[in-house]
Protein backbone atom coordinates (compact mmCIF):
# COMPACT_ATOMS: atom_id res chain seq x y z
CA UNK A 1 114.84 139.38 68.79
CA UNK A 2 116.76 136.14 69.66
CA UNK A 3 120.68 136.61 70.24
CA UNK A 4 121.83 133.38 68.86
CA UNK A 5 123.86 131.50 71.15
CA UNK A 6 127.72 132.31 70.82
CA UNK A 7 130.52 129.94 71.30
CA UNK A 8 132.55 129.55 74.72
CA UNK A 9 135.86 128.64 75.77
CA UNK A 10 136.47 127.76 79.31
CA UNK A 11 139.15 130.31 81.17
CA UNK A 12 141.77 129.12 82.66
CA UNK A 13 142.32 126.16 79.85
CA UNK A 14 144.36 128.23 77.05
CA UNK A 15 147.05 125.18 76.72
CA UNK A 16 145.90 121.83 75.68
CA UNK A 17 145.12 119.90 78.99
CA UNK A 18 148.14 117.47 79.52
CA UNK A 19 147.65 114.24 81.56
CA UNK A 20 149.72 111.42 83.24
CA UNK A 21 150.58 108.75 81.06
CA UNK A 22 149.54 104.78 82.20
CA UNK A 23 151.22 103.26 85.12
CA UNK A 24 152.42 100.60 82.76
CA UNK A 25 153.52 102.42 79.64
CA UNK A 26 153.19 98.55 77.83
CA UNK A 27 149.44 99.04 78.52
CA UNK A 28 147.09 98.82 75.77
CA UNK A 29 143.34 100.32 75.80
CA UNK A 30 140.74 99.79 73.06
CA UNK A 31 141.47 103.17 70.32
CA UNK A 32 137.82 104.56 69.42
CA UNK A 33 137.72 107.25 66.89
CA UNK A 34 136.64 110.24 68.66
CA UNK A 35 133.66 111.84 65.92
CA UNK A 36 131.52 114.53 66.35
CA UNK A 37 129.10 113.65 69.16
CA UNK A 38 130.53 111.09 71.00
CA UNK A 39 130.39 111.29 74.85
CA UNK A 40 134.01 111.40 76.63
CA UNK A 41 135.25 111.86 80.03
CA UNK A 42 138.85 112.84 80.43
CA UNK A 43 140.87 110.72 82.84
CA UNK A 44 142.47 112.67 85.59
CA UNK A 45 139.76 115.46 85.81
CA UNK A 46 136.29 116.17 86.36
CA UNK A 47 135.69 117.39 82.27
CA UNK A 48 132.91 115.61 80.19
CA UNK A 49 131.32 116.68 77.54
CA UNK A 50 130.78 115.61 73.39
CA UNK A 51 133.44 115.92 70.94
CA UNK A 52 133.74 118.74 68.44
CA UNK A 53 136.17 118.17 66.51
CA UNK A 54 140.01 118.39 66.19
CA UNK A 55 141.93 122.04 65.87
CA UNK A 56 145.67 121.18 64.68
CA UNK A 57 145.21 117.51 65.78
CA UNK A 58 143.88 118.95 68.90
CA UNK A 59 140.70 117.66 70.53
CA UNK A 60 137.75 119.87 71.09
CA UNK A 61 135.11 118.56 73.89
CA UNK A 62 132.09 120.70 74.88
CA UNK A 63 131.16 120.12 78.48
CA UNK A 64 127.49 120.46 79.63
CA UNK A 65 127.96 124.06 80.36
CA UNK A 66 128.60 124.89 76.81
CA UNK A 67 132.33 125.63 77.76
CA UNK A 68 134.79 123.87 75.18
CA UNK A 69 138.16 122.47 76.32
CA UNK A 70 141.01 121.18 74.25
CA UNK A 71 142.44 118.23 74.79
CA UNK A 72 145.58 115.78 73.69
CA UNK A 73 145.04 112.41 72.48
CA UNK A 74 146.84 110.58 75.29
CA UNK A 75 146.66 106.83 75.85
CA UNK A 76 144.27 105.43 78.09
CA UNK A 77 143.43 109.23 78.71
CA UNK A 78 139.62 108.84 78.21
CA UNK A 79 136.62 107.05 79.24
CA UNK A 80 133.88 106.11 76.96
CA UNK A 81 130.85 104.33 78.34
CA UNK A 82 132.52 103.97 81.77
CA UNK A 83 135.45 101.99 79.81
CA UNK A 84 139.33 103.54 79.59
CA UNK A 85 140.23 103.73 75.85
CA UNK A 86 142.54 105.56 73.76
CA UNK A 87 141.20 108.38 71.51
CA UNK A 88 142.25 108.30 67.58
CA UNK A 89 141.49 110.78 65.04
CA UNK A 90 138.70 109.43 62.75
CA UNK A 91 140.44 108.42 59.88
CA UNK A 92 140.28 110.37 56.43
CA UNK A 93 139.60 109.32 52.58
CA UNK A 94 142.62 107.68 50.96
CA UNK A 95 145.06 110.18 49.31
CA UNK A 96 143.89 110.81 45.60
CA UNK A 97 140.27 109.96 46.49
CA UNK A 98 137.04 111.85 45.31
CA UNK A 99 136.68 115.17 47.82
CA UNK A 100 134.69 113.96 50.97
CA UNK A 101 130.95 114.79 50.89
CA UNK A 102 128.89 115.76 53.94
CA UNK A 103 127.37 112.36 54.20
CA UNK A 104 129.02 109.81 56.52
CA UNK A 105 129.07 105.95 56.39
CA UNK A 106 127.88 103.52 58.84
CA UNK A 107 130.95 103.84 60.90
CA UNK A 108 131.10 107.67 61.08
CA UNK A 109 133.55 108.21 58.10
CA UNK A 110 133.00 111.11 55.84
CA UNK A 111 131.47 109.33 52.56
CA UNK A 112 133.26 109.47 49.22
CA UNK A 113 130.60 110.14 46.74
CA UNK A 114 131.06 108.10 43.16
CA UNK A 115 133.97 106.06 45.14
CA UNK A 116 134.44 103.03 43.30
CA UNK A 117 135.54 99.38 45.07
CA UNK A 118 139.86 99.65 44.90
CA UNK A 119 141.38 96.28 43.43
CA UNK A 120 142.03 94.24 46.57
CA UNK A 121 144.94 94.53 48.19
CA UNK A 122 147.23 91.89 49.33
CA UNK A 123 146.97 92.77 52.68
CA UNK A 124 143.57 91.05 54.74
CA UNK A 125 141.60 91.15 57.55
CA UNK A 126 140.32 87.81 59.22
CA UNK A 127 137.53 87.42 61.68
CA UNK A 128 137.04 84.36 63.79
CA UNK A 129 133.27 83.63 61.59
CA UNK A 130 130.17 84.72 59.42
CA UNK A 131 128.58 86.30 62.33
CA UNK A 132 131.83 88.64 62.83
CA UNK A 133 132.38 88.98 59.15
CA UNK A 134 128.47 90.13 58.43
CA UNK A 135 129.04 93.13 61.27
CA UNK A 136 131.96 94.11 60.44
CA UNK A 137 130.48 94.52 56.53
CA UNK A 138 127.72 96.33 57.77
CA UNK A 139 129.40 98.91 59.75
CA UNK A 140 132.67 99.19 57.64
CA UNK A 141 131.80 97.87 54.17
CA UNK A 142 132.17 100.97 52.89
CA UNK A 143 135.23 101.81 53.99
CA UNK A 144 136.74 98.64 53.68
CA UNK A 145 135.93 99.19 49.55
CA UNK A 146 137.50 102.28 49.63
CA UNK A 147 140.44 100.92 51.02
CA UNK A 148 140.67 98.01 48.67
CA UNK A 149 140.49 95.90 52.17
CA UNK A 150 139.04 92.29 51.94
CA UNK A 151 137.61 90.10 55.25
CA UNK A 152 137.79 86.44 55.15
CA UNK A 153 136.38 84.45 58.03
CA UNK A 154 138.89 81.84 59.97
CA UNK A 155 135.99 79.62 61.21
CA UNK A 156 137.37 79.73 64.50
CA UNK A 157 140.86 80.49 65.45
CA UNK A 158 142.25 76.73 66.73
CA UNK A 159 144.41 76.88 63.70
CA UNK A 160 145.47 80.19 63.86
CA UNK A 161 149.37 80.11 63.46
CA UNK A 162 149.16 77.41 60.45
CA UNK A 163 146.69 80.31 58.68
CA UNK A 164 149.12 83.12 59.22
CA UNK A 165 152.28 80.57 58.30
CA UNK A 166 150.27 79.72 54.74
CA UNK A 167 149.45 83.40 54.77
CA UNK A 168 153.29 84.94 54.42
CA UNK A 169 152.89 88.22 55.69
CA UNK A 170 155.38 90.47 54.57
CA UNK A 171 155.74 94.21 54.15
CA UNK A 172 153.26 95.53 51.83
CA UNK A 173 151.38 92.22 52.76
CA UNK A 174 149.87 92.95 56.09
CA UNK A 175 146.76 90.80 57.99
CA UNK A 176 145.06 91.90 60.74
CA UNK A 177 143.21 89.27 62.82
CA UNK A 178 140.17 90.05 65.00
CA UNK A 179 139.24 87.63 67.68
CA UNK A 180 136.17 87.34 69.84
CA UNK A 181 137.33 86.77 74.11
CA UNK A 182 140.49 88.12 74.24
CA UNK A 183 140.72 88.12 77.54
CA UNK A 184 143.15 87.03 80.55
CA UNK A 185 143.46 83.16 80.35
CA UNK A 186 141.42 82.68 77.40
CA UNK A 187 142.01 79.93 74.83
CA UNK A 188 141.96 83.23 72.11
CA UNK A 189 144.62 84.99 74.17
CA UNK A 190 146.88 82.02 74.45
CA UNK A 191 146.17 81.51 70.59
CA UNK A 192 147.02 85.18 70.13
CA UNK A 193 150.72 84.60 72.02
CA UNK A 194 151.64 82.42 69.42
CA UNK A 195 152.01 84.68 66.77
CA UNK A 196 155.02 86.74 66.46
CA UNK A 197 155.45 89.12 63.51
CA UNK A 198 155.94 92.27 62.26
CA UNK A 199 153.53 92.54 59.80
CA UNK A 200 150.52 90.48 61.63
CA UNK A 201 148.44 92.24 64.42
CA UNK A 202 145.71 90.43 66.47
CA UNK A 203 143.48 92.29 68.23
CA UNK A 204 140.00 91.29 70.03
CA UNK A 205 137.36 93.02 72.10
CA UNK A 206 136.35 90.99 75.03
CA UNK A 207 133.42 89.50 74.68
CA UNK A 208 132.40 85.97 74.60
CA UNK A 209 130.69 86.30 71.20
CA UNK A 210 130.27 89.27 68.91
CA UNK A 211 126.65 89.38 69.28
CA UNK A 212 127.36 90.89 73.06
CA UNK A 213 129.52 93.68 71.05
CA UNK A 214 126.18 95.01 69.96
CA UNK A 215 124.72 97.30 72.54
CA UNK A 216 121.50 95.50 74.29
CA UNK A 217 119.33 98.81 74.03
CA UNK A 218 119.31 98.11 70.62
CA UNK A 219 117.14 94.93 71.64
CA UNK A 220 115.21 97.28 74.18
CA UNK A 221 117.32 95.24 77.32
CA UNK A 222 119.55 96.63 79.83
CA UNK A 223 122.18 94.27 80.07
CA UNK A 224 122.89 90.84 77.91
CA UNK A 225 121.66 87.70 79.75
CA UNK A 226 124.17 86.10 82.13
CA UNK A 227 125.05 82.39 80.99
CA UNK A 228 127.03 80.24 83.64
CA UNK A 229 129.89 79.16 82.20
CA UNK A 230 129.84 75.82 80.19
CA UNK A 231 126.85 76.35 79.15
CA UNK A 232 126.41 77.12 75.04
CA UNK A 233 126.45 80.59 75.41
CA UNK A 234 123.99 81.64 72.31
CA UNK A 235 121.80 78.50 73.78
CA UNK A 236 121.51 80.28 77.03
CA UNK A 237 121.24 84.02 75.73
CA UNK A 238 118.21 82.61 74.02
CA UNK A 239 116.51 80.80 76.36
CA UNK A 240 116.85 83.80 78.80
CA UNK A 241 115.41 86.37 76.48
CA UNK A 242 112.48 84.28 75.89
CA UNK A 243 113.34 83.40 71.94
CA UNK A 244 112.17 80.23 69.93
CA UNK A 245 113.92 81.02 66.87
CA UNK A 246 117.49 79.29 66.07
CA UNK A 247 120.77 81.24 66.98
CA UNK A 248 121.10 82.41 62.79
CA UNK A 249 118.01 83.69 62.73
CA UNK A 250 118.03 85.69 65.42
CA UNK A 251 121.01 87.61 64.57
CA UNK A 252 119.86 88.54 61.54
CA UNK A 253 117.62 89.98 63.61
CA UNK A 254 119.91 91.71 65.75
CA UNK A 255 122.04 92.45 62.89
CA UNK A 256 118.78 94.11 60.85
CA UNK A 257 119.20 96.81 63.94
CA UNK A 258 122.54 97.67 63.86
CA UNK A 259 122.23 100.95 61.72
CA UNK A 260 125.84 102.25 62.74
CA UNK A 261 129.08 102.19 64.84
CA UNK A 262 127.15 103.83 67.86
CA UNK A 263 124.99 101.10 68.03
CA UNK A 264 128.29 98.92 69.14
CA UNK A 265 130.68 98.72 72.27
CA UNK A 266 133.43 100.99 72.09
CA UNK A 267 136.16 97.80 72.09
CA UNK A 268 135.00 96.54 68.38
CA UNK A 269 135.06 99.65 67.38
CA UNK A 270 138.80 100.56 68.32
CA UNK A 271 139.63 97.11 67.49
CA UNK A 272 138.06 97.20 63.77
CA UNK A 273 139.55 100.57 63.31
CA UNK A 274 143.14 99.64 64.89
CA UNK A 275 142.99 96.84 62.20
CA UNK A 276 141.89 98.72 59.41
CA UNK A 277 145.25 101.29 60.40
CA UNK A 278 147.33 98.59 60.54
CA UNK A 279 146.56 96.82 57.40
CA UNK A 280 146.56 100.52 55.33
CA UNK A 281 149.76 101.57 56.02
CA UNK A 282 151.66 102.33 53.60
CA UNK A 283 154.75 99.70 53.11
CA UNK A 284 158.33 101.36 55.10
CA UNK A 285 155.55 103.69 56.93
C-alpha cells in the first residue's frame, strides 16, 4: 500500500526568515503577487522553491526538497525570473462581494461567480494605447469589473501633465497611469517627473513596447529580436522574426496567446497590480 506523501517543514527555520532591507531604502522593485505556483528565490539565501500560500500574512515556499519555509514579504527581497521584485499578497474580492469560488481569472484572482460589472468609479486607469489597453483587458478584465475600474488609452504620453491637470485628481478620485520604457533617461521617465500628486501614481515596466512584456516562449522564441536603436522598433521585430503581416495584425496574434498573467514579465504584472491597489483604496485609507 502507498503511504501518501506527508508534508515537511525544514528544521532549523521555526521563525519567519528575516532579511536585510535595500541599500537605498527609496528603492523601488516591480510588486508581483506571489500565487500558488509561482517560482521565487529569496534574496540573501540559497532557498527556492514555489509558493504555497500565506499563513497569517506569512509566505509559504516549498523548495525542491519538499521542505517548506516561511517567509516575510520584504522589499526587493525576492527574485522572480532572475529579476529583484517585491512580493504582494494576491489581492482578495471586494468587501460585500459574492463568496470566492475555486475558479481563478486570467490574472490568478480567485473568481467571483454571478459578479456583476460595479458602476464605474471615478477613479481611472490610463495606458499609453490600444495595444496596452487590449492586454491589460485580457488579463485583468475581470477584475477590473469587479472593481468598478475603467482603462482609457492616452495615445501616447507627450501630453501627459495637461491629461492629469483636465483630469482633477482628488481623494476618492484617484488615476493610475501605466507607461511603456520607464527607464533611466527615457522621454517616459522625464514625462513621469512632471507629475506631482497625491492622488496620481505612474508606474511603467521597462520595455520599449508592451508587446516585449509578453514572454517570447509564448511565440516558441527565446529572446525578442534585438532592434538597433532608431530604428521603428515593431518594423524591426518583424522583419527579424520573418513576418509579412502589418504590426496590428500580428498582435492580435500574439495577443490570441496570452491565456494568463504567467504568460507575461513579472514588471507588468506588479505594475498593473500596484495600479489597480492604488486606484481601490478606499478614500482617507
Amino acid at each position: 500500500m502507498a503511504v501518501p506523501p506527508q508534508r515537511r517543514v525544514a528544521r532549523g527555520i521555526g521563525d519567519p526568515i528575516d532579511l536585510d532591507g535595500p541599500k537605498n531604502p527609496r528603492q523601488r522593485y516591480p510588486l508581483v503577487p506571489a500565487r500558488a505556483g509561482l517560482l521565487v528565490k529569496q534574496r540573501g539565501t540559497p532557498i527556492s522553491g514555489t509558493v504555497v500560500g500565506f499563513v497569517n500574512g506569512t509566505l509559504q515556499v516549498r523548495d525542491p526538497h519538499g521542505y517548506e519555509h516561511r517567509m516575510r514579504l520584504l522589499p526587493g527581497g525576492f527574485e522572480v525570473e532572475g529579476q529583484v521584485v517585491t512580493l504582494v499578497e494576491p489581492r482578495r474580492p471586494a468587501p460585500g462581494s459574492a463568496a470566492a469560488a475555486p475558479g481563478r481569472t486570467a490574472s490568478g484572482s480567485l473568481a467571483v461567480p454571478g459578479a456583476r460589472a460595479q458602476i464605474a468609479k471615478a477613479s481611472r486607469i490610463l495606458v499609453e494605447g490600444i495595444h496596452d489597453a487590449e492586454l491589460v483587458e485580457k488579463v485583468w478584465g475581470d477584475d477590473l469589473r469587479v472593481e468598478g475600474v475603467v482603462v482609457e488609452r492616452l495615445d501616447g504620453a507627450d501630453h501627459l501633465d495637461q491629461v492629469v491637470r483636465a483630469f482633477q485628481p482628488r481623494s476618492g478620485r484617484r488615476l493610475g497611469i501605466l507607461l511603456d520604457h520607464l527607464v533611466t533617461g527615457s522621454k517616459e521617465t522625464r514625462l513621469a517627473a512632471t507629475v506631482d500628486h497625491p492622488d496620481v501614481l505612474v508606474t511603467g515596466h521597462p520595455f520599449i513596447d508592451v508587446w516585449q512584456a509578453v514572454k517570447p516562449s509564448v511565440l516558441g522564441i527565446e529572446a525578442w529580436p534585438e532592434v538597433p536603436r532608431g530604428e521603428d522598433w515593431k518594423t524591426g521585430v518583424l522583419a527579424r522574426l520573418r513576418v509579412t503581416a502589418e504590426p496590428g495584425r500580428f498582435w492580435k496574434h500574439l495577443l490570441g496567446k496570452v491565456t494568463s498573467w504567467t504568460d507575461l514579465e513579472p514588471p507588468l504584472i506588479g505594475a498593473v497590480e500596484e495600479l489597480i491597489d492604488f486606484v481601490t483604496e478606499p478614500p482617507g485609507a
